[in-house]
PDB file of N, CA and C in Angstrom:
ATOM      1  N   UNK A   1      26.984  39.009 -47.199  1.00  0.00           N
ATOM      2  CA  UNK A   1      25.692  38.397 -47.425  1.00  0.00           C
ATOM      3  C   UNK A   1      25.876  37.287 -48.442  1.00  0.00           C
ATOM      4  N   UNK A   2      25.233  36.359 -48.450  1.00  0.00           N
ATOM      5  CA  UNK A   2      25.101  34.945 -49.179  1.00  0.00           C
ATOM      6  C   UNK A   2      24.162  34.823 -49.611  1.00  0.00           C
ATOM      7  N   UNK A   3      24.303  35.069 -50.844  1.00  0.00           N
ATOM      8  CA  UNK A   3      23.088  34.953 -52.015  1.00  0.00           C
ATOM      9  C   UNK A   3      23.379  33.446 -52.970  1.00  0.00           C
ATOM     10  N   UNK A   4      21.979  33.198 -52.941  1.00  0.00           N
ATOM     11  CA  UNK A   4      21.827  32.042 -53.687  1.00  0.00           C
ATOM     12  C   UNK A   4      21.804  31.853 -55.236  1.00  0.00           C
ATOM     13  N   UNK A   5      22.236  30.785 -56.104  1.00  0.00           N
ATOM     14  CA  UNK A   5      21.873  31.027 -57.803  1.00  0.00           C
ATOM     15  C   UNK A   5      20.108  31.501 -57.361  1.00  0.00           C
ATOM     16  N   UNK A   6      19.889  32.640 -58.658  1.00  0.00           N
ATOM     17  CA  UNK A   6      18.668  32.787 -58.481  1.00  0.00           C
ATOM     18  C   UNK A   6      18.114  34.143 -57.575  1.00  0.00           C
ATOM     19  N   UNK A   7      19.309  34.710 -57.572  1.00  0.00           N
ATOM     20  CA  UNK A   7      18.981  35.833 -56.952  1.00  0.00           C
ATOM     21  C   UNK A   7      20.025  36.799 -57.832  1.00  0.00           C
ATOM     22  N   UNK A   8      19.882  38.449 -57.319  1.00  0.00           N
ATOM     23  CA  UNK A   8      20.439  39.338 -58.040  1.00  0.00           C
ATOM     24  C   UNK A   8      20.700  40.448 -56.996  1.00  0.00           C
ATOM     25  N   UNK A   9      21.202  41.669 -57.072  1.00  0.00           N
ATOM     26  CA  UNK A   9      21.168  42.476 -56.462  1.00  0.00           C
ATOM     27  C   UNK A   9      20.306  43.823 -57.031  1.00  0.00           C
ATOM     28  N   UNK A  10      19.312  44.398 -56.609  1.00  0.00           N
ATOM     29  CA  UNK A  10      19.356  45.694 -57.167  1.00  0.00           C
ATOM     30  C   UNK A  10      19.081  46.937 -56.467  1.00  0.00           C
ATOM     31  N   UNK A  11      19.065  48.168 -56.884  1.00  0.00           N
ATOM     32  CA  UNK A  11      19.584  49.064 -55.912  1.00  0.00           C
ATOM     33  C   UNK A  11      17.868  49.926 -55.640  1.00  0.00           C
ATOM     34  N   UNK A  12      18.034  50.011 -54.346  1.00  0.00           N
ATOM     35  CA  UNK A  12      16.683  50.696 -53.558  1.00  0.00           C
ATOM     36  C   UNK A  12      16.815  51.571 -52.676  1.00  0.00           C
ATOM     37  N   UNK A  13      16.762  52.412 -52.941  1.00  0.00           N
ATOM     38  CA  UNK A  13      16.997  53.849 -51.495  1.00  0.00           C
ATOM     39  C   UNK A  13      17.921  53.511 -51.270  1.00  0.00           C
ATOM     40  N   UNK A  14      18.992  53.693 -51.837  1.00  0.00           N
ATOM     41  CA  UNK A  14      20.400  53.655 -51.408  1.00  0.00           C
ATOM     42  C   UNK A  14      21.301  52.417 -50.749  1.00  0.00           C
ATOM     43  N   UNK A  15      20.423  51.176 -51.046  1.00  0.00           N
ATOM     44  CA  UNK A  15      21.036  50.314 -50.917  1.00  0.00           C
ATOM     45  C   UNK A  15      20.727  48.723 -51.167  1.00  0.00           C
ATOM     46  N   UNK A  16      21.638  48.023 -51.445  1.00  0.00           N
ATOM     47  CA  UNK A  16      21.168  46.709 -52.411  1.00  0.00           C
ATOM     48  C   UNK A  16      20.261  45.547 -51.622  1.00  0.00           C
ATOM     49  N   UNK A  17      19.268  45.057 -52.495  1.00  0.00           N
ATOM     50  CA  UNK A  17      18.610  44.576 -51.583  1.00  0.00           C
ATOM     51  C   UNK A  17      18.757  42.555 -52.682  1.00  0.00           C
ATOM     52  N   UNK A  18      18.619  41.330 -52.264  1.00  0.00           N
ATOM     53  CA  UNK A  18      18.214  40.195 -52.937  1.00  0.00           C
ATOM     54  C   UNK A  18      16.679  40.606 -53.411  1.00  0.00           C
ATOM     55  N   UNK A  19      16.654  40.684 -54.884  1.00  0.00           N
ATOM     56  CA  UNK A  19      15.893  40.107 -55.340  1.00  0.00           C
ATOM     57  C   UNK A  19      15.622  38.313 -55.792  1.00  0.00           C
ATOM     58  N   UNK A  20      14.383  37.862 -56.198  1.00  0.00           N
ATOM     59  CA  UNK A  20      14.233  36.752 -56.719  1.00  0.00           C
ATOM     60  C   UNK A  20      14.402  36.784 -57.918  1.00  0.00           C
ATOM     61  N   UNK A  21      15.310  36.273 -58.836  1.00  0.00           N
ATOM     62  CA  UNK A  21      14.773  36.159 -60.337  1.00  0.00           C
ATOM     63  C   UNK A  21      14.277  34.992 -60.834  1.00  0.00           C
ATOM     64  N   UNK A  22      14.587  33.621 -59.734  1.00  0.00           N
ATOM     65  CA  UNK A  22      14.125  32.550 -60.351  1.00  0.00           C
ATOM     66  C   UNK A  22      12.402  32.165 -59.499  1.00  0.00           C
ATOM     67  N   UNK A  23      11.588  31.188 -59.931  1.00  0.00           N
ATOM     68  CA  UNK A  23      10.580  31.191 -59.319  1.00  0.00           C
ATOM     69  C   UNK A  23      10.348  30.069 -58.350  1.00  0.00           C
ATOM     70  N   UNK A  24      11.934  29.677 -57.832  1.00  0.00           N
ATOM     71  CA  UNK A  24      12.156  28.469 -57.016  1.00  0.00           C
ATOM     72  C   UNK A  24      12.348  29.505 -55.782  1.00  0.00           C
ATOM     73  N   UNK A  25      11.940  30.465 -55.231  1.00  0.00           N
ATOM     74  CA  UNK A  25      12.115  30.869 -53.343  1.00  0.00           C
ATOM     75  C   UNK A  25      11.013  29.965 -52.394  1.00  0.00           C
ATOM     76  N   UNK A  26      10.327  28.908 -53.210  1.00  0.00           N
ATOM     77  CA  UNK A  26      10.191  27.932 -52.462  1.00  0.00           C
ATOM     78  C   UNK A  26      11.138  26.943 -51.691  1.00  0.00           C
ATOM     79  N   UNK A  27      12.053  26.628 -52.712  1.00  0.00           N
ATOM     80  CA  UNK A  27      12.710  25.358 -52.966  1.00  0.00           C
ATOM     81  C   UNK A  27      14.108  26.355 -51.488  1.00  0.00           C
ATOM     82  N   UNK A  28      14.392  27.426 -51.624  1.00  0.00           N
ATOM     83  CA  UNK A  28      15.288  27.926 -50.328  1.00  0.00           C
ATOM     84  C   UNK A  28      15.064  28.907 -49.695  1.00  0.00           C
ATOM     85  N   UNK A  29      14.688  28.315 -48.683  1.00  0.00           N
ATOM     86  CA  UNK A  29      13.492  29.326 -47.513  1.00  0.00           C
ATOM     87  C   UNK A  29      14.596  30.503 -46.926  1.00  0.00           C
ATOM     88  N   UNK A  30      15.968  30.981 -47.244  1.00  0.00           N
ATOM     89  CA  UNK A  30      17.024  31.856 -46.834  1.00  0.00           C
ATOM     90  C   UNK A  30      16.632  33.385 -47.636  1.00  0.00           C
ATOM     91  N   UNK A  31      15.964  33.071 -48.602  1.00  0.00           N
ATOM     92  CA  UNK A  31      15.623  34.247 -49.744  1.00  0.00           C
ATOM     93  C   UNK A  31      14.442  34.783 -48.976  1.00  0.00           C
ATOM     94  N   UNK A  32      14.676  35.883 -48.999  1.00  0.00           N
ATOM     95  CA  UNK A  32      12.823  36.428 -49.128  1.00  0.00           C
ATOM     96  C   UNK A  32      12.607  37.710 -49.859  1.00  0.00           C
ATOM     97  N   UNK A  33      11.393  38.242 -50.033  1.00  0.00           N
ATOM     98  CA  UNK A  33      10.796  38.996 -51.179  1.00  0.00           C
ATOM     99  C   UNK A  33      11.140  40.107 -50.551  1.00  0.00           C
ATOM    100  N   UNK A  34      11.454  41.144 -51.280  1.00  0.00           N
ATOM    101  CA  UNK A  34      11.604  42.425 -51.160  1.00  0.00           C
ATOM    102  C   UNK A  34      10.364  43.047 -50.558  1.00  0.00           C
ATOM    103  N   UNK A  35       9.113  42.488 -51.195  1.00  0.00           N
ATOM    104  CA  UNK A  35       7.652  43.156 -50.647  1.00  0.00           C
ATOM    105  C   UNK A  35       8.214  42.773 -48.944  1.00  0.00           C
ATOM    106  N   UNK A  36       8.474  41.932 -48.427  1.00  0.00           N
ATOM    107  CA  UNK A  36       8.478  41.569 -46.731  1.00  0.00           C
ATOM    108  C   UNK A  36       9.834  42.324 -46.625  1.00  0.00           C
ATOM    109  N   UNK A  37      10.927  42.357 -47.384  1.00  0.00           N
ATOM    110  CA  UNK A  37      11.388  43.389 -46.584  1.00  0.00           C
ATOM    111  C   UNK A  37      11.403  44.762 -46.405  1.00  0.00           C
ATOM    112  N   UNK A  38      10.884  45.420 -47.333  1.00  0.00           N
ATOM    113  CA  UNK A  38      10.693  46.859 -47.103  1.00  0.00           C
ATOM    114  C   UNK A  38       9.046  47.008 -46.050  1.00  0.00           C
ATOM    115  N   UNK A  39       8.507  45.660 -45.855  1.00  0.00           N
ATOM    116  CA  UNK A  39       7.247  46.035 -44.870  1.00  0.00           C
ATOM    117  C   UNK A  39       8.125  46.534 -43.773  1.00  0.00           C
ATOM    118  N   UNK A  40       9.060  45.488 -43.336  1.00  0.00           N
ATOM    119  CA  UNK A  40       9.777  45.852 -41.883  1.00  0.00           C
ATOM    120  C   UNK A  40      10.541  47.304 -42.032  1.00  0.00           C
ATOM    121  N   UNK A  41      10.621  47.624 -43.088  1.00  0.00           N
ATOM    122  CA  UNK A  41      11.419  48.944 -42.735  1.00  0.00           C
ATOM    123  C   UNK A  41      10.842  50.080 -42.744  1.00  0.00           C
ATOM    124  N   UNK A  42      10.068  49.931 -43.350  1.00  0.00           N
ATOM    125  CA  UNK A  42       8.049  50.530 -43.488  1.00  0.00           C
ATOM    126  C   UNK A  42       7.788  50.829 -41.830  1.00  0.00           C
ATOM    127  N   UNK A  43       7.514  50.023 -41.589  1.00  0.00           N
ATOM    128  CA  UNK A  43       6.587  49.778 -40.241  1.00  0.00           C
ATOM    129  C   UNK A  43       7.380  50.074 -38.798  1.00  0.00           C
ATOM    130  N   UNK A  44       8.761  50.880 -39.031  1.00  0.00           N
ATOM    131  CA  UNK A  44       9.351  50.810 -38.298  1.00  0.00           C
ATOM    132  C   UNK A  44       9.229  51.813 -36.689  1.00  0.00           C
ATOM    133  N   UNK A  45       9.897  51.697 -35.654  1.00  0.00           N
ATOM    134  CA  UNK A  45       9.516  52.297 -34.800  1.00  0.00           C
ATOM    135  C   UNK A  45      10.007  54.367 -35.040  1.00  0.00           C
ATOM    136  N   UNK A  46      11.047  54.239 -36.237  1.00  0.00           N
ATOM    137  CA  UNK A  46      11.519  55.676 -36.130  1.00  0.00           C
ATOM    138  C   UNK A  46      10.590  56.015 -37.032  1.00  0.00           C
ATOM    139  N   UNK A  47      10.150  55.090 -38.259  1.00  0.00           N
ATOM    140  CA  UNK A  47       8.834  55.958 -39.052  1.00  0.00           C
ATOM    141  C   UNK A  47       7.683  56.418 -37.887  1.00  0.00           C
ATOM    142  N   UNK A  48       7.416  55.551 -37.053  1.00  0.00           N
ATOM    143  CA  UNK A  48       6.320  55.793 -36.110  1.00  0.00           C
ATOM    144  C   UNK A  48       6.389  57.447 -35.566  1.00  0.00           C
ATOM    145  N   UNK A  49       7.663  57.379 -35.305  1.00  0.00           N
ATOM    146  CA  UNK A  49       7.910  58.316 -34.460  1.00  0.00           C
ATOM    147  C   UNK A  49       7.746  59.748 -35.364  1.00  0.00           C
ATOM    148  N   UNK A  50       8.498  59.979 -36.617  1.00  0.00           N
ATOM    149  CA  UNK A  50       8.239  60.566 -37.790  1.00  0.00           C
ATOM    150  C   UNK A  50       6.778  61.200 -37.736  1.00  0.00           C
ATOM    151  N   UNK A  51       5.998  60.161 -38.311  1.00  0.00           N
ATOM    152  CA  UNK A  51       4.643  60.081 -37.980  1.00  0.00           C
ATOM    153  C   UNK A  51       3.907  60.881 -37.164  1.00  0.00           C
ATOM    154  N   UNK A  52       4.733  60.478 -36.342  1.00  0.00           N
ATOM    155  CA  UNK A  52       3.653  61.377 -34.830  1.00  0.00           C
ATOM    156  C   UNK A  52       4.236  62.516 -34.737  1.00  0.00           C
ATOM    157  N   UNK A  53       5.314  62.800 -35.065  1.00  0.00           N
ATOM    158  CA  UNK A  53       5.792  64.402 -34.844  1.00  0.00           C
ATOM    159  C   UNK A  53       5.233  64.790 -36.007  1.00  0.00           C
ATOM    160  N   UNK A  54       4.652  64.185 -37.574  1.00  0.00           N
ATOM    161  CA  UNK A  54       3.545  65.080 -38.446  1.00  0.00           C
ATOM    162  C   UNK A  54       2.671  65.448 -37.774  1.00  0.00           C
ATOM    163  N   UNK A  55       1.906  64.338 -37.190  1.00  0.00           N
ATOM    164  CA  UNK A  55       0.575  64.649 -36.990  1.00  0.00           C
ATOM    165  C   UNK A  55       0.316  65.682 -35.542  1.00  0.00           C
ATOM    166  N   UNK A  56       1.505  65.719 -34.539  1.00  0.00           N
ATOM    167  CA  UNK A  56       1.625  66.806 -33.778  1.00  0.00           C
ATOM    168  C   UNK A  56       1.640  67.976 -34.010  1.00  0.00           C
ATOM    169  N   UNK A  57       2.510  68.322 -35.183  1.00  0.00           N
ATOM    170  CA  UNK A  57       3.083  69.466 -36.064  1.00  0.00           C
ATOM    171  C   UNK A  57       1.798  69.954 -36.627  1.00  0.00           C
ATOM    172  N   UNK A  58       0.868  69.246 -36.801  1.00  0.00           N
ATOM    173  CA  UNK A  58       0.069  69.264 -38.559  1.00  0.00           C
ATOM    174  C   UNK A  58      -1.755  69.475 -37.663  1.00  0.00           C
ATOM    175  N   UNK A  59      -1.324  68.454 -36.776  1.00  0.00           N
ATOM    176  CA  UNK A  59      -2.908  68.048 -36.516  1.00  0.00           C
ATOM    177  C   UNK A  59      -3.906  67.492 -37.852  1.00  0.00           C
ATOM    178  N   UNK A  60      -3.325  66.841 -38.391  1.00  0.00           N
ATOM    179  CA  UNK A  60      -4.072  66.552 -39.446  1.00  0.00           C
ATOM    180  C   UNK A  60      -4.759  65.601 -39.531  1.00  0.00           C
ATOM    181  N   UNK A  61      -5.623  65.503 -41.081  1.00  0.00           N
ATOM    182  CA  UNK A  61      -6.878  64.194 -41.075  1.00  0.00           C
ATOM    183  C   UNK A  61      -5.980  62.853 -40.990  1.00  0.00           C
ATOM    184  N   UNK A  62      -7.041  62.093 -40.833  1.00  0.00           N
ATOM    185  CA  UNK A  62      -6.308  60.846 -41.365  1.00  0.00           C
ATOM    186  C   UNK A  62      -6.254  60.422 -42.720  1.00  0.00           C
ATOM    187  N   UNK A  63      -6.542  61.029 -44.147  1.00  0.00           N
ATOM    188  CA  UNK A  63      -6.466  60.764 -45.408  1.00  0.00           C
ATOM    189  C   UNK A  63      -5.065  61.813 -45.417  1.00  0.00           C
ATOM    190  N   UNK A  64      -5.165  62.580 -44.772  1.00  0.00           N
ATOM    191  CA  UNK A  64      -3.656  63.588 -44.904  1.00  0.00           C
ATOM    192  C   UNK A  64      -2.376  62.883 -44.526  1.00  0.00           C
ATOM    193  N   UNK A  65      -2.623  62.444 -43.343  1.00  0.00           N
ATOM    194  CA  UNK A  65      -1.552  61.264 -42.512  1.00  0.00           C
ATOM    195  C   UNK A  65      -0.848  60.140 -43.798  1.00  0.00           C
ATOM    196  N   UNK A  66      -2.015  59.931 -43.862  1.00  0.00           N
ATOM    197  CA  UNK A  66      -1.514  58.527 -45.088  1.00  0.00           C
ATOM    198  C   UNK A  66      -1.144  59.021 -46.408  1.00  0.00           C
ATOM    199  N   UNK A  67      -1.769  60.212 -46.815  1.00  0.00           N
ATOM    200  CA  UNK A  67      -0.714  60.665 -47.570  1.00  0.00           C
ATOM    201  C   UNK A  67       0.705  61.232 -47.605  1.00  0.00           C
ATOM    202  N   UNK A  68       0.441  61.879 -46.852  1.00  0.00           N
ATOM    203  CA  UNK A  68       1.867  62.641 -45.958  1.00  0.00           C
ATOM    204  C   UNK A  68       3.257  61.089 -45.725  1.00  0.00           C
ATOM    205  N   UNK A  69       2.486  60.008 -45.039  1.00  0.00           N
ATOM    206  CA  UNK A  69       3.360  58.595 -44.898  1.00  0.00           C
ATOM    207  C   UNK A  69       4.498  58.503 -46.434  1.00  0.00           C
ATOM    208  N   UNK A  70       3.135  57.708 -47.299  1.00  0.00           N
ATOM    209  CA  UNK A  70       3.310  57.809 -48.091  1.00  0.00           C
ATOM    210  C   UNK A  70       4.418  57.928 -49.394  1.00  0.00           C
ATOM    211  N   UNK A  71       3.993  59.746 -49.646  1.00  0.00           N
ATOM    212  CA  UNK A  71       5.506  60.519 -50.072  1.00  0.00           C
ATOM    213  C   UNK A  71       6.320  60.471 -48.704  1.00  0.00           C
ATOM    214  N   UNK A  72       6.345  60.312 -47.789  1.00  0.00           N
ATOM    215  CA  UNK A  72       7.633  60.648 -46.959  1.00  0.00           C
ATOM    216  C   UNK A  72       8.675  59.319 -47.246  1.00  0.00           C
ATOM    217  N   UNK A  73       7.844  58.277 -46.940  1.00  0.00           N
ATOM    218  CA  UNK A  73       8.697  57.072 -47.298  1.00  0.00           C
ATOM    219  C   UNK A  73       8.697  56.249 -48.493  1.00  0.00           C
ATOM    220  N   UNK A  74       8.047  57.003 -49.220  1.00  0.00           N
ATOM    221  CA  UNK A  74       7.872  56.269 -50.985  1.00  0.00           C
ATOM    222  C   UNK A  74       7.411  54.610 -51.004  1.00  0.00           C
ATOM    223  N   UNK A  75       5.769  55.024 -50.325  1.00  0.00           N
ATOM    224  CA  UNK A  75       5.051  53.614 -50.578  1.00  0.00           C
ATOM    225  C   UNK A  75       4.405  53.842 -51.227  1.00  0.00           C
ATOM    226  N   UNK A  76       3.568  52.618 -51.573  1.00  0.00           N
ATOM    227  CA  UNK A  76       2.232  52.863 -52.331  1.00  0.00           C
ATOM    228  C   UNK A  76       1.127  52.499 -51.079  1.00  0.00           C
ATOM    229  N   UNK A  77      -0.021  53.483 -50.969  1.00  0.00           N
ATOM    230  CA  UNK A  77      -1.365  53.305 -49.835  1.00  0.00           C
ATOM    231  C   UNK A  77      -2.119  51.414 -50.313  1.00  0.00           C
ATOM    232  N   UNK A  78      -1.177  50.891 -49.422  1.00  0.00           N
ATOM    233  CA  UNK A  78      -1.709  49.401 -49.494  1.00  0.00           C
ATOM    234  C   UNK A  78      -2.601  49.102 -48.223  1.00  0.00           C
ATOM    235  N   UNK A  79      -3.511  48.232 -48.022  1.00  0.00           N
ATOM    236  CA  UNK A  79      -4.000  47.650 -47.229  1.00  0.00           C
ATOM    237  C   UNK A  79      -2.996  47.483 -45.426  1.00  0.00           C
ATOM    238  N   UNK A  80      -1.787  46.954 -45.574  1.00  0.00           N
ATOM    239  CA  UNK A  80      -0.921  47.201 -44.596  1.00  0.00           C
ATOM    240  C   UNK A  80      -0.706  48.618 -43.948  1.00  0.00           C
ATOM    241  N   UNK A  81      -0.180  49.388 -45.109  1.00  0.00           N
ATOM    242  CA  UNK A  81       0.005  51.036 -44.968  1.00  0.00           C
ATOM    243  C   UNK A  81      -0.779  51.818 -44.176  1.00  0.00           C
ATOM    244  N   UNK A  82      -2.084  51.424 -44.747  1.00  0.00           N
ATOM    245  CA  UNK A  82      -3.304  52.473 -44.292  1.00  0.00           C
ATOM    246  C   UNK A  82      -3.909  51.747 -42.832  1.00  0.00           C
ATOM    247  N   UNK A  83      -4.075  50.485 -42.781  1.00  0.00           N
ATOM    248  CA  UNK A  83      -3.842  50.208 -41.145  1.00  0.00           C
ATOM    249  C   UNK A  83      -2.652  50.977 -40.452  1.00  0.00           C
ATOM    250  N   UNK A  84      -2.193  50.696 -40.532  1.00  0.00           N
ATOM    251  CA  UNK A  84      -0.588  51.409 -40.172  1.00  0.00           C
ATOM    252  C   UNK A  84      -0.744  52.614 -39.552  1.00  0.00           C
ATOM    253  N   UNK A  85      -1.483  53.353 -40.612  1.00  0.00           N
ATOM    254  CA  UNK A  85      -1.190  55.008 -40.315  1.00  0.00           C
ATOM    255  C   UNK A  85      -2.496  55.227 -39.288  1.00  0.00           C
ATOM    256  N   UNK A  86      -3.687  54.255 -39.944  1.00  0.00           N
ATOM    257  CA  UNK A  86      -5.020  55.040 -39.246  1.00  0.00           C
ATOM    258  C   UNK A  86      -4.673  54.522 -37.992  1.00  0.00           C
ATOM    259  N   UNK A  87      -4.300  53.234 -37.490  1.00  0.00           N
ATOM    260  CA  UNK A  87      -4.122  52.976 -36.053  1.00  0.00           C
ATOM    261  C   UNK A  87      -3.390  54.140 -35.341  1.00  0.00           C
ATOM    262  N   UNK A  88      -2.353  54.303 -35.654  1.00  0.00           N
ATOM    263  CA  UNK A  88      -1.267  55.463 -35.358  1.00  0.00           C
ATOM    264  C   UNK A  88      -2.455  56.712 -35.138  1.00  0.00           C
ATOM    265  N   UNK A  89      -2.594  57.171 -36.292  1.00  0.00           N
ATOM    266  CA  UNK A  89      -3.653  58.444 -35.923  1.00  0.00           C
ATOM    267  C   UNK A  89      -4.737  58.282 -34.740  1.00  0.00           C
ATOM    268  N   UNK A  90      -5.716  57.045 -34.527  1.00  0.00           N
ATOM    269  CA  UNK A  90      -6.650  56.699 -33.393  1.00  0.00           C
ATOM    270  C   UNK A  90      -5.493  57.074 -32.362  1.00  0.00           C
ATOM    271  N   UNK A  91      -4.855  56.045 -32.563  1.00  0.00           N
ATOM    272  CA  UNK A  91      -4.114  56.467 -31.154  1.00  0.00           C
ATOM    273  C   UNK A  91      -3.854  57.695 -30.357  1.00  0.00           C
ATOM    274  N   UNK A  92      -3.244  58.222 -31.374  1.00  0.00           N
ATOM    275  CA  UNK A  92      -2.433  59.625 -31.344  1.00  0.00           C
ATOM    276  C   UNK A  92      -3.720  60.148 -30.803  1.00  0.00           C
ATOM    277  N   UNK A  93      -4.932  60.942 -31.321  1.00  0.00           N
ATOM    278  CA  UNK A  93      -5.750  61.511 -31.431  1.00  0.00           C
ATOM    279  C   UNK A  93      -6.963  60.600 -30.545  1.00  0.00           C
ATOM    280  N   UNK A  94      -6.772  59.671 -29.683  1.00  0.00           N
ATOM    281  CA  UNK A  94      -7.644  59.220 -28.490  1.00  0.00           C
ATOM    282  C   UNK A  94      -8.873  58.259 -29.125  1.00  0.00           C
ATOM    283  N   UNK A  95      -8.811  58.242 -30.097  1.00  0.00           N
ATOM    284  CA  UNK A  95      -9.780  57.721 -31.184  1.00  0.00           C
ATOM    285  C   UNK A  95     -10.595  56.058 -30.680  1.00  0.00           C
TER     286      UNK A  95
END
């Protein structure tokens, strides 16, 4: 990987990710924010799947779901997240 001056490495669930330390990730569009990359790993099709074998297992609410997400994958319940899960649950549950 090719990191630019202005970046760093630091360690996240087991593995190193570019941070920004300078406030130029304008100035080289190759960098991007950690918030966008842990969305994609967030949002992924095996969390999905995760997911739905809770809520199979569980039958549970949807404030349970998103908590359950959550601690499973160590987010914080953001605006993205909780779309995320409640779509998933409608679905799941015919909604």
């Amino acid at each position: 990987m090719n990191l630019s001056v202005g970046t760093r490495l630091i360690s996240h669930a087991n593995r190193s990710i570019p941070e920004t330390v300078a406030t130029d990730t304008a100035k080289n569009p190759n960098l991007c924010h950690i918030r966008t990359m842990e969305n994609k790993s967030t949002f992924s099709t095996d969390n999905l799947t995760e997911l739905q074998d809770f809520m199979f297992d569980t039958m549970c609410s949807n404030d349970m779901a998103v908590d359950w997400f959550c601690d499973r994958f160590g987010v914080n319940a953001t605006d993205e997240v909780i779309d995320f899960v409640l779509d998933a649950h409608d679905a799941f549950f015919g909604n």
